[in-house]
Protein backbone atom coordinates (compact mmCIF):
# COMPACT_ATOMS: atom_id res chain seq x y z
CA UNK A 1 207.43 199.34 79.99
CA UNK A 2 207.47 199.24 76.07
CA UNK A 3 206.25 195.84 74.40
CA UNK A 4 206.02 194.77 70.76
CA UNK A 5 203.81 192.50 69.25
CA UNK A 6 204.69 190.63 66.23
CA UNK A 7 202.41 188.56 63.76
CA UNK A 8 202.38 187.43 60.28
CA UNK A 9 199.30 189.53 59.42
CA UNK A 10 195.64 190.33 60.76
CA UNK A 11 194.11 188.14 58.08
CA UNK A 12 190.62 186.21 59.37
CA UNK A 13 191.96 183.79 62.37
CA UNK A 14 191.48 183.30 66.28
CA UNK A 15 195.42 184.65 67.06
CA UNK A 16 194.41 187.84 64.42
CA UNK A 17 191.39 188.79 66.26
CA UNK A 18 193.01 188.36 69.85
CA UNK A 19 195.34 190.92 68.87
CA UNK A 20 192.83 193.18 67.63
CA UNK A 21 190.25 193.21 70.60
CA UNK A 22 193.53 192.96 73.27
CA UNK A 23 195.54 195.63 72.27
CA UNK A 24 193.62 198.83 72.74
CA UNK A 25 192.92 197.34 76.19
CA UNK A 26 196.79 197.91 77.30
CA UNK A 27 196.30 200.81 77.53
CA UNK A 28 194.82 201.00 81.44
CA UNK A 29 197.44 199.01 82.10
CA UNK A 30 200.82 201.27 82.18
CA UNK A 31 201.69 199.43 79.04
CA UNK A 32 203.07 200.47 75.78
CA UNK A 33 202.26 198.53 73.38
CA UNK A 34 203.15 198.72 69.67
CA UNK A 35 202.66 195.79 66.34
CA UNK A 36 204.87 194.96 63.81
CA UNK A 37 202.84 192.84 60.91
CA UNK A 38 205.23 191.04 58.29
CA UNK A 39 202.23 191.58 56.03
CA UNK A 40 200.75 194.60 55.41
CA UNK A 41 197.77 193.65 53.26
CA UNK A 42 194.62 195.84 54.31
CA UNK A 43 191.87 193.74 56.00
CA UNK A 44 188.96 194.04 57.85
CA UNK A 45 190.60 193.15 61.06
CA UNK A 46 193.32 195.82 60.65
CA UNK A 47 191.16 198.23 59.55
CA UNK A 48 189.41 198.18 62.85
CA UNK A 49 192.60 197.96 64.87
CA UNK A 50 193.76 201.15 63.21
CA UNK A 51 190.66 203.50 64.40
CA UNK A 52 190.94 201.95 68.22
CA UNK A 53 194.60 201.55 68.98
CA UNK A 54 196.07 204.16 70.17
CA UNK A 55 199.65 202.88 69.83
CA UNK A 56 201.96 202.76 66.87
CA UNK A 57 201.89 199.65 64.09
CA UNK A 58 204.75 198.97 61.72
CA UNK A 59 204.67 197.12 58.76
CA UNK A 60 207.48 194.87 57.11
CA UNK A 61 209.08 196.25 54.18
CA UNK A 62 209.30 192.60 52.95
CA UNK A 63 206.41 191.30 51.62
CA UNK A 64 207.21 187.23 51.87
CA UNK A 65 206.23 186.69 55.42
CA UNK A 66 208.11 183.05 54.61
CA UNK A 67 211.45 185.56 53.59
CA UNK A 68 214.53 185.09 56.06
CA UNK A 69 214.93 188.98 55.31
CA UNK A 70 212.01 189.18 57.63
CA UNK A 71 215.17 189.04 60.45
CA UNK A 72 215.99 192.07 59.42
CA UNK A 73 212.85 194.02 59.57
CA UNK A 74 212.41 192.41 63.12
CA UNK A 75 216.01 193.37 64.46
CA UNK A 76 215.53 196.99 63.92
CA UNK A 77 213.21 197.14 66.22
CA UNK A 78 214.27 195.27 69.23
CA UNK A 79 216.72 197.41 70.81
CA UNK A 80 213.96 199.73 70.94
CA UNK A 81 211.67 197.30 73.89
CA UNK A 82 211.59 196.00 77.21
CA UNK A 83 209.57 192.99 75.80
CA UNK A 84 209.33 191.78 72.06
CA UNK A 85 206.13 189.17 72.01
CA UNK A 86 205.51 186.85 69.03
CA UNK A 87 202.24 185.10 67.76
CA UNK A 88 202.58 182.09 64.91
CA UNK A 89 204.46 180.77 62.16
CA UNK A 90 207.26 181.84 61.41
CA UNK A 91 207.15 184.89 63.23
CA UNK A 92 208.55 181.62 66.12
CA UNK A 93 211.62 181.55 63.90
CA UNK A 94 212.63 185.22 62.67
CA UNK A 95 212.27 186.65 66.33
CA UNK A 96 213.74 183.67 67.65
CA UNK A 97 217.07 184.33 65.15
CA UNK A 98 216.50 188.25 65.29
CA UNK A 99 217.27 187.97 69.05
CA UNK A 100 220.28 185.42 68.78
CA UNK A 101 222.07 187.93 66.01
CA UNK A 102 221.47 190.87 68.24
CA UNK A 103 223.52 192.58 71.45
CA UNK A 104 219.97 193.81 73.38
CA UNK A 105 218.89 193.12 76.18
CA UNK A 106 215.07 192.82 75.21
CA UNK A 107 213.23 190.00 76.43
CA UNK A 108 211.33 187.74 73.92
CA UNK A 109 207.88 185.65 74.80
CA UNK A 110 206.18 183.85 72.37
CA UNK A 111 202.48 182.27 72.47
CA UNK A 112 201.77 178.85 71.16
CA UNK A 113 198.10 179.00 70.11
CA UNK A 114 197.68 175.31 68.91
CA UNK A 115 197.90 172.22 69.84
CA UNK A 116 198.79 170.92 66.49
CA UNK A 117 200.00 171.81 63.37
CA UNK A 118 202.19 170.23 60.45
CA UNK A 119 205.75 170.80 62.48
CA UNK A 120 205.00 169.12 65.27
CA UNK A 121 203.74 166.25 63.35
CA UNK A 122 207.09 166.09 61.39
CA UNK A 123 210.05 164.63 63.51
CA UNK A 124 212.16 166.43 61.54
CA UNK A 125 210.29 169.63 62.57
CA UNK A 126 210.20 168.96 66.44
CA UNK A 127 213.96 169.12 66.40
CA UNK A 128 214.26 172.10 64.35
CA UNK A 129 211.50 173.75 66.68
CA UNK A 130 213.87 172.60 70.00
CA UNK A 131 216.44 174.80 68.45
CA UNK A 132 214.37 177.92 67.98
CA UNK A 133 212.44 178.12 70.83
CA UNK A 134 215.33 177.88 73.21
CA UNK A 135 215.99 181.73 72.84
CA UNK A 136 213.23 182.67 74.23
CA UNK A 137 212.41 183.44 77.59
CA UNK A 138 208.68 182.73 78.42
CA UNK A 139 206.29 181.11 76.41
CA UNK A 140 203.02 181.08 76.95
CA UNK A 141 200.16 178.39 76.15
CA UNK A 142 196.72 179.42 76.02
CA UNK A 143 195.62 176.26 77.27
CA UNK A 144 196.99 173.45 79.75
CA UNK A 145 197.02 170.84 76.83
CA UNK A 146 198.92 173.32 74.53
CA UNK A 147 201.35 173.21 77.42
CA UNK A 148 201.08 169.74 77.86
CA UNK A 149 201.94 169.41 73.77
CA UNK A 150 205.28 171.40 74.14
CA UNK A 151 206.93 169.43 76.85
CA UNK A 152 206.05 166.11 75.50
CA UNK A 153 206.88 166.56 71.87
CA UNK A 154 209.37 169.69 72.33
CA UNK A 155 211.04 168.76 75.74
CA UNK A 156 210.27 172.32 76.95
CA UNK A 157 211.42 172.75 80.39
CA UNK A 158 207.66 172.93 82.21
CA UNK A 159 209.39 176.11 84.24
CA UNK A 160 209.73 177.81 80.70
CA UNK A 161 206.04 177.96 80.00
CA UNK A 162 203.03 179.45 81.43
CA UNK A 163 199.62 178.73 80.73
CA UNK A 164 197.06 182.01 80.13
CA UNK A 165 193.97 181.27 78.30
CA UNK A 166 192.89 183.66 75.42
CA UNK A 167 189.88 186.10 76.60
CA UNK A 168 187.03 187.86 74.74
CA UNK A 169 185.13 190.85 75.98
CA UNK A 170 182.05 189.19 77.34
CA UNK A 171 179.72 192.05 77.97
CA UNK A 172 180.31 192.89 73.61
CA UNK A 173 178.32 189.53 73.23
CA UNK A 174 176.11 189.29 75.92
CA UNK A 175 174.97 192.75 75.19
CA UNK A 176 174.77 192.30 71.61
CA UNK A 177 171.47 193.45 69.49
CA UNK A 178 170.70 190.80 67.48
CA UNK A 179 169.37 191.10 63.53
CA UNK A 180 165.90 189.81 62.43
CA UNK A 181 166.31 186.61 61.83
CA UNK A 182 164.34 187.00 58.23
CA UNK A 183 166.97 188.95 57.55
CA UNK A 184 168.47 185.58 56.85
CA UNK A 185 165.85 182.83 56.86
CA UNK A 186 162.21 182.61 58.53
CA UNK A 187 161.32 183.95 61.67
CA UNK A 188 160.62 180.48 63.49
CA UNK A 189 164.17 179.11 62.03
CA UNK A 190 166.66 177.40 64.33
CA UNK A 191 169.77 179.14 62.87
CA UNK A 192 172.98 177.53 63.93
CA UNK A 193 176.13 179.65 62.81
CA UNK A 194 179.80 178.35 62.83
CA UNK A 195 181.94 181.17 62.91
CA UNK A 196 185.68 179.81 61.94
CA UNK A 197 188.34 179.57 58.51
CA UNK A 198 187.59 177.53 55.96
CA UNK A 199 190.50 175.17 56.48
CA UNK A 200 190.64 172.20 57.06
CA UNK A 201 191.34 172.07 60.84
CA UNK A 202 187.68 173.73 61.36
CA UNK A 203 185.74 170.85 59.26
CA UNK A 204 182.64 172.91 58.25
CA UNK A 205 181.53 169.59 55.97
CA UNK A 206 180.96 167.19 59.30
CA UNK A 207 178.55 170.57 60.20
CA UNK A 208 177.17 170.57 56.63
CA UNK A 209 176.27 166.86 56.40
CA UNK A 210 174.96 167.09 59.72
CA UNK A 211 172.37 169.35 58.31
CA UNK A 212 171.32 166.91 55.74
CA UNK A 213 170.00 164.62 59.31
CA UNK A 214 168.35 167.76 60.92
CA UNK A 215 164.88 168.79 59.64
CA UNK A 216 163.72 171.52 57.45
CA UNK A 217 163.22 173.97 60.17
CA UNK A 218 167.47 174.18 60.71
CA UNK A 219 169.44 177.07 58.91
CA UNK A 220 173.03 177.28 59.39
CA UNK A 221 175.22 180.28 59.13
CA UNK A 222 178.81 179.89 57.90
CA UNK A 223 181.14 182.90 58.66
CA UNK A 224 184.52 183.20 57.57
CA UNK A 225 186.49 182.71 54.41
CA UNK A 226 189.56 180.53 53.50
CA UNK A 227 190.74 178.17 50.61
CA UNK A 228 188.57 175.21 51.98
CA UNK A 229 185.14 177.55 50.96
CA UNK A 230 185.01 176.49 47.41
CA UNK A 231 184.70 172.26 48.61
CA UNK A 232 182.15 173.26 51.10
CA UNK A 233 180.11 175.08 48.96
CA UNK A 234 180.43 172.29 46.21
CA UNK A 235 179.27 169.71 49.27
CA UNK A 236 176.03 172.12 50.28
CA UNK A 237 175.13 171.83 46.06
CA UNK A 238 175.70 168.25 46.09
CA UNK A 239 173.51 167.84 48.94
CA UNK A 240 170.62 169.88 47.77
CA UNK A 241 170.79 172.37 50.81
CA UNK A 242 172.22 175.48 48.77
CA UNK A 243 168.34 177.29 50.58
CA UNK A 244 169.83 176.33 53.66
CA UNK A 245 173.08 177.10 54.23
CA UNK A 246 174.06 180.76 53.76
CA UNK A 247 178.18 181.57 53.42
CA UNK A 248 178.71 185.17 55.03
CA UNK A 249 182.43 185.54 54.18
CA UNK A 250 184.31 187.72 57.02
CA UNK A 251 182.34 189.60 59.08
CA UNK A 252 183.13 192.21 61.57
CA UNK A 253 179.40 192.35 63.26
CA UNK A 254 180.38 188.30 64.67
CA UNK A 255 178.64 189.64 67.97
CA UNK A 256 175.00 190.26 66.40
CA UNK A 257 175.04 186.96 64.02
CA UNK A 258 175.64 185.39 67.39
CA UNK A 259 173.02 187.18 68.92
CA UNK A 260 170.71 186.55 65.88
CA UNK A 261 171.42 183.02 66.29
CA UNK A 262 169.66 179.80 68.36
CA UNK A 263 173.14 177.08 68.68
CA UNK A 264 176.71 177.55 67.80
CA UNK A 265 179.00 174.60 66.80
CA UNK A 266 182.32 173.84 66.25
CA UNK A 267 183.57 171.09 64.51
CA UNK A 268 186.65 171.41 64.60
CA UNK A 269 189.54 168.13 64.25
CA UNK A 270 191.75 170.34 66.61
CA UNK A 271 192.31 173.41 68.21
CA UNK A 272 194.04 175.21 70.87
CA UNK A 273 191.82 177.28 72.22
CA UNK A 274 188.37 177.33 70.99
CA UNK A 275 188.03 181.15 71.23
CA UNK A 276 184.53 181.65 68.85
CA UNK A 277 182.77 178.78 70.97
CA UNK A 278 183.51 180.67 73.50
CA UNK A 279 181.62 184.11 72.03
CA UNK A 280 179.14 181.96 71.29
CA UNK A 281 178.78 180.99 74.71
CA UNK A 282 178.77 184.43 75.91
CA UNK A 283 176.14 185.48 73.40
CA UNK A 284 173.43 182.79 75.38
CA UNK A 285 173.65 180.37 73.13
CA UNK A 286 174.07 176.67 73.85
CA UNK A 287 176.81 175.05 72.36
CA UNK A 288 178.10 171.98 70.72
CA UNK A 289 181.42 170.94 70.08
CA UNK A 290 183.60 168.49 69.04
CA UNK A 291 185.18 166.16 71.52
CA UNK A 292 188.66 167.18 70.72
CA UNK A 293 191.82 169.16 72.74
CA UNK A 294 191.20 172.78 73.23
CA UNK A 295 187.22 172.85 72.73
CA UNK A 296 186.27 169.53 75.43
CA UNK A 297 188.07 171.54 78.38
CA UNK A 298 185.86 174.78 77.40
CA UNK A 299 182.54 172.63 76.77
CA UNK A 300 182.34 169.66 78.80
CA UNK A 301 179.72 170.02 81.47
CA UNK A 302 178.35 173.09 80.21
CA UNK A 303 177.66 171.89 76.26
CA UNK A 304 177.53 169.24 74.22
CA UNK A 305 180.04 167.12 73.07
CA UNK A 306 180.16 164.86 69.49
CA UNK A 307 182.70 162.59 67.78
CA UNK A 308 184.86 164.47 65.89
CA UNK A 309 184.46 163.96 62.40
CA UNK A 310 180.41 162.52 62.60
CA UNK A 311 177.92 163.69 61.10
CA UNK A 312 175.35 161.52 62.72
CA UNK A 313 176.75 162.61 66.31
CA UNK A 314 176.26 166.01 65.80
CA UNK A 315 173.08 165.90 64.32
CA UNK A 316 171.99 163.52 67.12
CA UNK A 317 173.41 166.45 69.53
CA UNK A 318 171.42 169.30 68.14
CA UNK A 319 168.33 167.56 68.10
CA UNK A 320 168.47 167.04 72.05
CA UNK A 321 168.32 170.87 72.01
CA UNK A 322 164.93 170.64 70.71
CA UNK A 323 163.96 169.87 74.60
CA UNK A 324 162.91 173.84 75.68
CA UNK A 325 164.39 172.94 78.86
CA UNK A 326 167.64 171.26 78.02
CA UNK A 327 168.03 174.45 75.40
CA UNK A 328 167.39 177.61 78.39
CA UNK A 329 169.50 175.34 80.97
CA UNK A 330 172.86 174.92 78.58
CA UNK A 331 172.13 178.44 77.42
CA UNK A 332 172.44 179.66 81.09
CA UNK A 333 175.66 176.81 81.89
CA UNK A 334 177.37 178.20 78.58
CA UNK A 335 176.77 181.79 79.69
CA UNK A 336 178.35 181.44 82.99
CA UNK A 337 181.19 179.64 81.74
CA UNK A 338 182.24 182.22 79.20
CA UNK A 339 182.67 184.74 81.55
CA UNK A 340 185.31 183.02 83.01
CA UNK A 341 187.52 184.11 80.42
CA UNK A 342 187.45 188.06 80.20
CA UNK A 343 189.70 189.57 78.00
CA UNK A 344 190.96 191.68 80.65
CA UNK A 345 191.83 188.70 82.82
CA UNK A 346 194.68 187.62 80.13
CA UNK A 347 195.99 191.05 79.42
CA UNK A 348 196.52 191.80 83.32
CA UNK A 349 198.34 187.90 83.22
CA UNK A 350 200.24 188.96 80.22
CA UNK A 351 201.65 192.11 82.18
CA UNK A 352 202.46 190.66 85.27
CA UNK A 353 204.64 188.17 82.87
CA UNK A 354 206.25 191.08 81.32
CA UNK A 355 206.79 192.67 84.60
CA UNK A 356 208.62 189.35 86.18
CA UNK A 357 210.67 189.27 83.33
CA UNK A 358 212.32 192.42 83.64
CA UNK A 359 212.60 192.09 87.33
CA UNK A 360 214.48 189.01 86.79
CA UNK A 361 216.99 191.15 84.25
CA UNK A 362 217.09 194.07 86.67
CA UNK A 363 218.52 191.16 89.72
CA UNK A 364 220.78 189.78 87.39
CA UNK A 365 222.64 192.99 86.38
C-alpha cells in the first residue's frame, strides 16, 4: 500500500510535529509512506524528518501555499497512490479539487486537527467547506469534539468521520535527561514551561500575568516562536518580569525542557487536541490547563483545570501545587494518562483506515 501525506509546510505547530515523529514509524507497518510539502522552506522540523525518514518527500514547485496552481503540483502525484492523506488549510481545498479534476482511483482522507478556526466561524465559510469536503472519503478527527464540530456546523454525515486521537512517543519523554535547571534559573526554582506558537489561539499573556500573582520563586519557560512573540515580550517588560520569563524560540530538545521542568500549562482559548500537554504529562509533570474543548477531555481528573482567559485562576491553580502531595499524586495521574495515547496506537488506527478503504474499492469493482 503506497500513501501520501500532504501539508502546507513543517513550520513550528502540533499537525507539523505529528508528521515528523509519525512518519518514520510506518515503516513496521507494511506502509509506504511518502510527503509532499507546498512549502519548502528549511526548518528545524524538516531538517529532522529528513535524517529519520526513510521514505521519499516532494516539495511544491509553487511557492504560494495560498496559489490555486498548488492543484497542479498535487495532481501529479495522485495517480501514483493507494491513499492521498491531507493535514490543514488549504491543503482541505487543493486535494479536495486535485481529486475532483482527476480520472484515479486514489482514495483521499483528510484530518481535521481543530476545533475552531476562522472558516468555521464564517457562515459563508461553512458552506464553502460543505462543498470541499464532500470528495473525500474518510476524515478523521483527532478528538470526539472535533467530530462533534463537523457534523453540527458542516452537516458531515457521522458515518464519514472517524475519531483517532494524535499520539506522542511516551517512553522519548518519560525517559528524557533533564538539563540543570541553573542552566536557566536557580536550582530551587519552580520552572513552569509552555511549549506552544505564539498566536493567539495559545494565549501565552493569561500565563504571563499569571506570573505577576505567583511568587518570586516561579520561572516560566516559553518555547516556540510566532507573530504574537513581539506583544508577549512587550507584556513581560511592562510587567517588570523580563528576569523571569525566558523566550526559547523553537526548540528541537522539547523532551529535556520538559524534563528540566516542575508544571506545564496551557492556556490555550481553543484547541483540538492538546498534543504538548500531553508530553508534558508524559514527562511527570503535573499539569494545568485551560477549561476549554480539546485540553478538558485530556486533563480533567488527572490535572488542573482554570477559566480560560484568567489570570487569577491559573495562578490560584499553580499555587495548590505547592502541596508536596497534591504535586507527586497529579504527577503520577498525568503520567498514566499520557500513555494512553502512544504514537503507535494512531499510526496502527490510521492503517487499518487505509486498509478498509481500499477493501471497500476492491468490492466495488
Amino acid at each position: 500500500m503506497r500513501v501520501l501525506h500532504i501539508i502546507n509546510s513543517l513550520r513550528t505547530g502540533g499537525a507539523e510535529k505529528l508528521l515528523v515523529d509519525s512518519l518514520p514509524l510506518y515503516k513496521d507497518s507494511n506502509t509506504h509512506v511518502d510527503l509532499l510539502i507546498l512549502d519548502a522552506t528549511e526548518t528545524p522540523f524538516l531538517k529532522k524528518l529528513k535524517i529519520t525518514f526513510c521514505g521519499k518527500i516532494y516539495f511544491s514547485k509553487i511557492k504560494n501555499i495560498y496559489s490555486p496552481l498548488q492543484i497542479l503540483q498535487i495532481q501529479k502525484y495522485l495517480k501514483a497512490y493507494d491513499i492521498v492523506h491531507g493535514h490543514l488549510f488549504p491543503v482541505v481545498y487543493w486535494l479536495s479539487i486535485a481529486k475532483l479534476l482527476s480520472n484515479s482511483r486514489t482514495k483521499i482522507v483528510f484530518t481535521e486537527h481543530s476545533t475552531n478556526n476562522k472558516r468555521l466561524r464564517n457562515k459563508i465559510f461553512r458552506q464553502v467547506d460543505k462543498v470541499f469536503y464532500k470528495p473525500y472519503h474518510k476524515i478523521t478527527a483527532i478528538t470526539p469534539q472535533v467530530k462533534e464540530v463537523l457534523v453540527r456546523k458542516l452537516n458531515i454525515p457521522e458515518k464519514k468521520i472517524e475519531v483517532i486521537y494524535n499520539g506522542i512517543d511516551t517512553k522519548r519523554y518519560e525517559d528524557a535527561t533533564p538539563y540543570d535547571k541553573s542552566a536557566f534559573f536557580n536550582r530551587n526554582n519552580i520552572i513552569l514551561i509552555q511549549v506552544s506558537r505564539f498566536q493567539i489561539q495559545k494565549d501565552q499573556k493569561t500565563l504571563i500575568r499569571a506570573m505577576s500573582l505567583l511568587s518570586e520563586q516561579y520561572k516560566l519557560l516559553l518555547v516556540g516562536d510566532g507573530e504574537f512573540r513581539v506583544e508577549c515580550e512587550e507584556l513581560v517588560s511592562e510587567l517588570g518580569l523580563y528576569n523571569r520569563i525566558l523566550f526559547l524560540g523553537e526548540r528541537m530538545d522539547v523532551p529535556e525542557l520538559l524534563k528540566t521542568s516542575d508544571i506545564v500549562v496551557q492556556s490555550s482559548h481553543w484547541e483540538g487536541f492538546g498534543l504538548s500537554i500531553i508530553e508534558g504529562m508524559a514527562a511527570g509533570l503535573p499539569a494545568v490547563a485551560s477549561d476549554v474543548e480539546g485540553l478538558r477531555e485530556l486533563v480533567k481528573n488527572y490535572g488542573f483545570l482554570f477559566e480560560a482567559g484568567s489570570a487569577e485562576s491559573l495562578a490560584e491553580k499553580i499555587n495548590l501545587l505547592s502541596d508536596k502531595y497534591i504535586y507527586r499524586e497529579m504527577a503520577e495521574k498525568c503520567l498514566q494518562r499520557a500513555k494512553e495515547f502512544h504514537i503507535l496506537e494512531m499510526i496502527k488506527r490510521n492503517v487499518k483506515l487505509y486498509n478498509r478503504l481500499l477493501n471497500n474499492n476492491k468490492n466495488e469493482n
